[in-house]
C-alpha atoms as a PDB file:
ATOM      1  CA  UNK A   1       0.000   0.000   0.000  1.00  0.00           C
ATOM      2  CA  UNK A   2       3.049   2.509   0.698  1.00  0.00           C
ATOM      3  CA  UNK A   3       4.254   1.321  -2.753  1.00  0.00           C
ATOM      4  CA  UNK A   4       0.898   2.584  -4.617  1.00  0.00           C
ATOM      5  CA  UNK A   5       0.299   6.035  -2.723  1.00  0.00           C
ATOM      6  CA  UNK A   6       3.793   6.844  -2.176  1.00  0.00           C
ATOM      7  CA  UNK A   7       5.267   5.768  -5.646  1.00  0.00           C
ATOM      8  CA  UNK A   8       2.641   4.911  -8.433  1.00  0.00           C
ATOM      9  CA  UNK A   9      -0.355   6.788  -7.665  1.00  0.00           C
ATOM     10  CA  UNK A  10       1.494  10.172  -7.737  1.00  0.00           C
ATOM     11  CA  UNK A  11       2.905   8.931 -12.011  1.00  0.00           C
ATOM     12  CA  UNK A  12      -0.772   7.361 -12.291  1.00  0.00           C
ATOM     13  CA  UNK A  13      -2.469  10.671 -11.645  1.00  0.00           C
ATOM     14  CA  UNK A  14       0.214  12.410 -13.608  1.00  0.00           C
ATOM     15  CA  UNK A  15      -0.544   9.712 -16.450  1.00  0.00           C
ATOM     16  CA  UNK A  16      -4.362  10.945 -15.924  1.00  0.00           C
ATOM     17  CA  UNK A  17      -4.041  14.383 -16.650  1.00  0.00           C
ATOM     18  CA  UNK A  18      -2.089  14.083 -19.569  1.00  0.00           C
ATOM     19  CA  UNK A  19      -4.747  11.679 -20.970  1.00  0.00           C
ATOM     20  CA  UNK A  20      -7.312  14.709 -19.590  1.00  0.00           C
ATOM     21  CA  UNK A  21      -5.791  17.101 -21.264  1.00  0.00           C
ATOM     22  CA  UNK A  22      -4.953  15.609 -24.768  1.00  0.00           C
ATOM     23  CA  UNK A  23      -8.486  14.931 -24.770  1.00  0.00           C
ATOM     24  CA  UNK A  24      -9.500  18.661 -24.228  1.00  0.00           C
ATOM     25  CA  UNK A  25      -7.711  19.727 -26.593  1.00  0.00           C
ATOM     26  CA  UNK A  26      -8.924  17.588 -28.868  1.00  0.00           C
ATOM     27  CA  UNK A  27     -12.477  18.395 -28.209  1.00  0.00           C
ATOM     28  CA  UNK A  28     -11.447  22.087 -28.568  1.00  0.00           C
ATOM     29  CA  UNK A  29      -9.924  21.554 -32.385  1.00  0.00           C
ATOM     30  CA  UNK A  30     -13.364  19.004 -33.089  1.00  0.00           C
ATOM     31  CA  UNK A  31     -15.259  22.352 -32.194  1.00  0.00           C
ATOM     32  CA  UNK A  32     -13.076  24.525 -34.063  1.00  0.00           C
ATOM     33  CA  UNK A  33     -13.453  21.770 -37.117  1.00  0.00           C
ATOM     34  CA  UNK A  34     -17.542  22.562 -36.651  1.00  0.00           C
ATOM     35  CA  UNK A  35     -16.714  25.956 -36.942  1.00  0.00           C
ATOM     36  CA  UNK A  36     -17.498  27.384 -34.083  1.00  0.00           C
ATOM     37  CA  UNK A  37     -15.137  29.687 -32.257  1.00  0.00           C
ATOM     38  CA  UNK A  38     -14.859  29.069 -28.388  1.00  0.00           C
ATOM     39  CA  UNK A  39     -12.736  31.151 -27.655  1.00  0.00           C
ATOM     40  CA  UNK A  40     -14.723  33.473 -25.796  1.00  0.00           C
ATOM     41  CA  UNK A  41     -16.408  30.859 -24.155  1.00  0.00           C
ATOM     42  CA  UNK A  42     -13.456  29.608 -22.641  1.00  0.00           C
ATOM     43  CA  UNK A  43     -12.525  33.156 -21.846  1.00  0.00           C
ATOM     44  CA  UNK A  44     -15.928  33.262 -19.772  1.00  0.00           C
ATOM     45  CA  UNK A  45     -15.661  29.885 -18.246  1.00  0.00           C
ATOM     46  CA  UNK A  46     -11.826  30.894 -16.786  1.00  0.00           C
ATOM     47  CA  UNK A  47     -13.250  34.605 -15.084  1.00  0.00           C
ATOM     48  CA  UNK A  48     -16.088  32.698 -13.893  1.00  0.00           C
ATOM     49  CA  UNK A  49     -14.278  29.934 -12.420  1.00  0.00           C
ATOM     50  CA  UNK A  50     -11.010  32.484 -11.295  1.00  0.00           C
ATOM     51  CA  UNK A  51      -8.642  30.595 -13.247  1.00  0.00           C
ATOM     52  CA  UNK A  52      -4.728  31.021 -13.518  1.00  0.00           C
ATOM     53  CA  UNK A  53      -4.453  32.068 -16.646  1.00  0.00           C
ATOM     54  CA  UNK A  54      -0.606  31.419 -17.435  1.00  0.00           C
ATOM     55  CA  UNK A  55       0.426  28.755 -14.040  1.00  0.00           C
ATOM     56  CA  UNK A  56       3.850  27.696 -13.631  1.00  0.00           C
ATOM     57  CA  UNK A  57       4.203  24.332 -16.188  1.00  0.00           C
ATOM     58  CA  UNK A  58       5.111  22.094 -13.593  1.00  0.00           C
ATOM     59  CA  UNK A  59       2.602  22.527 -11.270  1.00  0.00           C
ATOM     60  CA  UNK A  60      -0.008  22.718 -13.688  1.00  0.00           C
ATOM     61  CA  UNK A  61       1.242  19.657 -15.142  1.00  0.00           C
ATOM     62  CA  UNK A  62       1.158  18.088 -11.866  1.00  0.00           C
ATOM     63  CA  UNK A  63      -1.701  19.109 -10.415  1.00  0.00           C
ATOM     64  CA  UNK A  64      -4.358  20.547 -13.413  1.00  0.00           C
ATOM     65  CA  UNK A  65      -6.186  17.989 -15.394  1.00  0.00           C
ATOM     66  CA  UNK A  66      -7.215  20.379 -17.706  1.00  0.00           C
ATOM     67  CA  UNK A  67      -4.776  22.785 -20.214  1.00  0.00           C
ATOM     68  CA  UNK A  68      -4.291  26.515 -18.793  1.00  0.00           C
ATOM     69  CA  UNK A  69      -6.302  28.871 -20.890  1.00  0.00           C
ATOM     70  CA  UNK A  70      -3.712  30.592 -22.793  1.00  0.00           C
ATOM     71  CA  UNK A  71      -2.306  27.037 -23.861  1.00  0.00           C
ATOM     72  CA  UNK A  72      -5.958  25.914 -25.132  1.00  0.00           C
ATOM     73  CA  UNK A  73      -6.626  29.638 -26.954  1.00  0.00           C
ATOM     74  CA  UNK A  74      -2.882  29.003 -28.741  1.00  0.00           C
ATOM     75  CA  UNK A  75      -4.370  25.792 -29.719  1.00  0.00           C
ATOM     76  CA  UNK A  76      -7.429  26.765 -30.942  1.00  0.00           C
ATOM     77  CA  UNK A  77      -6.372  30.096 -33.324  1.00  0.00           C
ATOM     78  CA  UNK A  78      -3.488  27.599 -34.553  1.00  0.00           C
ATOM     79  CA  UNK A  79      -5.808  25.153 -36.018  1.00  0.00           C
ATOM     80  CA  UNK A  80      -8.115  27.538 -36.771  1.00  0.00           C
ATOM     81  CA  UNK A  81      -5.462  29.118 -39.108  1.00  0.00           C
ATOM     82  CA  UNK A  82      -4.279  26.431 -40.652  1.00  0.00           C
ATOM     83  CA  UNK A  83      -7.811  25.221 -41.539  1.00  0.00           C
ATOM     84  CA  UNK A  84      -8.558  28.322 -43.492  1.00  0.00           C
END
C-alpha cells in the first residue's frame, strides 16, 4: 500500500491528466473543425471559475487535469489558421 500512494499513484495521476488534457484539446480543435469559435467561451468559463491564466508548467502539469487557458486559446487560433 506505501508502494501505490507513495510511488505509483502520484505517475498514475500524472498519467491521468495528460490523458485529460490531450483529450481537451482535442475536443477544442473538433469544435473549431464545426466551426465554431470558443474562444470566448473559454474566456468566460476561466473569469467565472477564477482561473490562472498562465500557471507555472510544472505545477499545472502536476496538479491541473485540464490545459491553462492561454495554452488551449494558442491551440485553438493555430488550427483555426491552418484550416482556413
Amino acid at each position: 500500500l506505501t508502494v501505490y500512494t507513495g510511488l505509483i499513484f502520484p505517475l498514475w495521476m500524472v498519467a491521468m491528466n495528460a490523458v485529460t488534457r490531450w483529450l481537451e484539446f482535442r475536443a477544442d480543435r473538433y469544435s473549431a473543425r464545426l466551426g465554431y469559435d470558443i474562444r470566448p467561451s473559454l474566456l468566460k468559463i476561466s473569469k467565472t471559475n477564477k482561473g490562472d491564466l498562465n500557471p507555472d508548467w510544472l505545477h499545472s502539469l502536476w496538479h491541473h487535469n485540464h490545459p491553462p487557458l492561454l495554452e488551449r486559446l494558442h491551440a485553438v487560433t493555430e488550427y483555426m489558421k491552418k484550416s482556413k
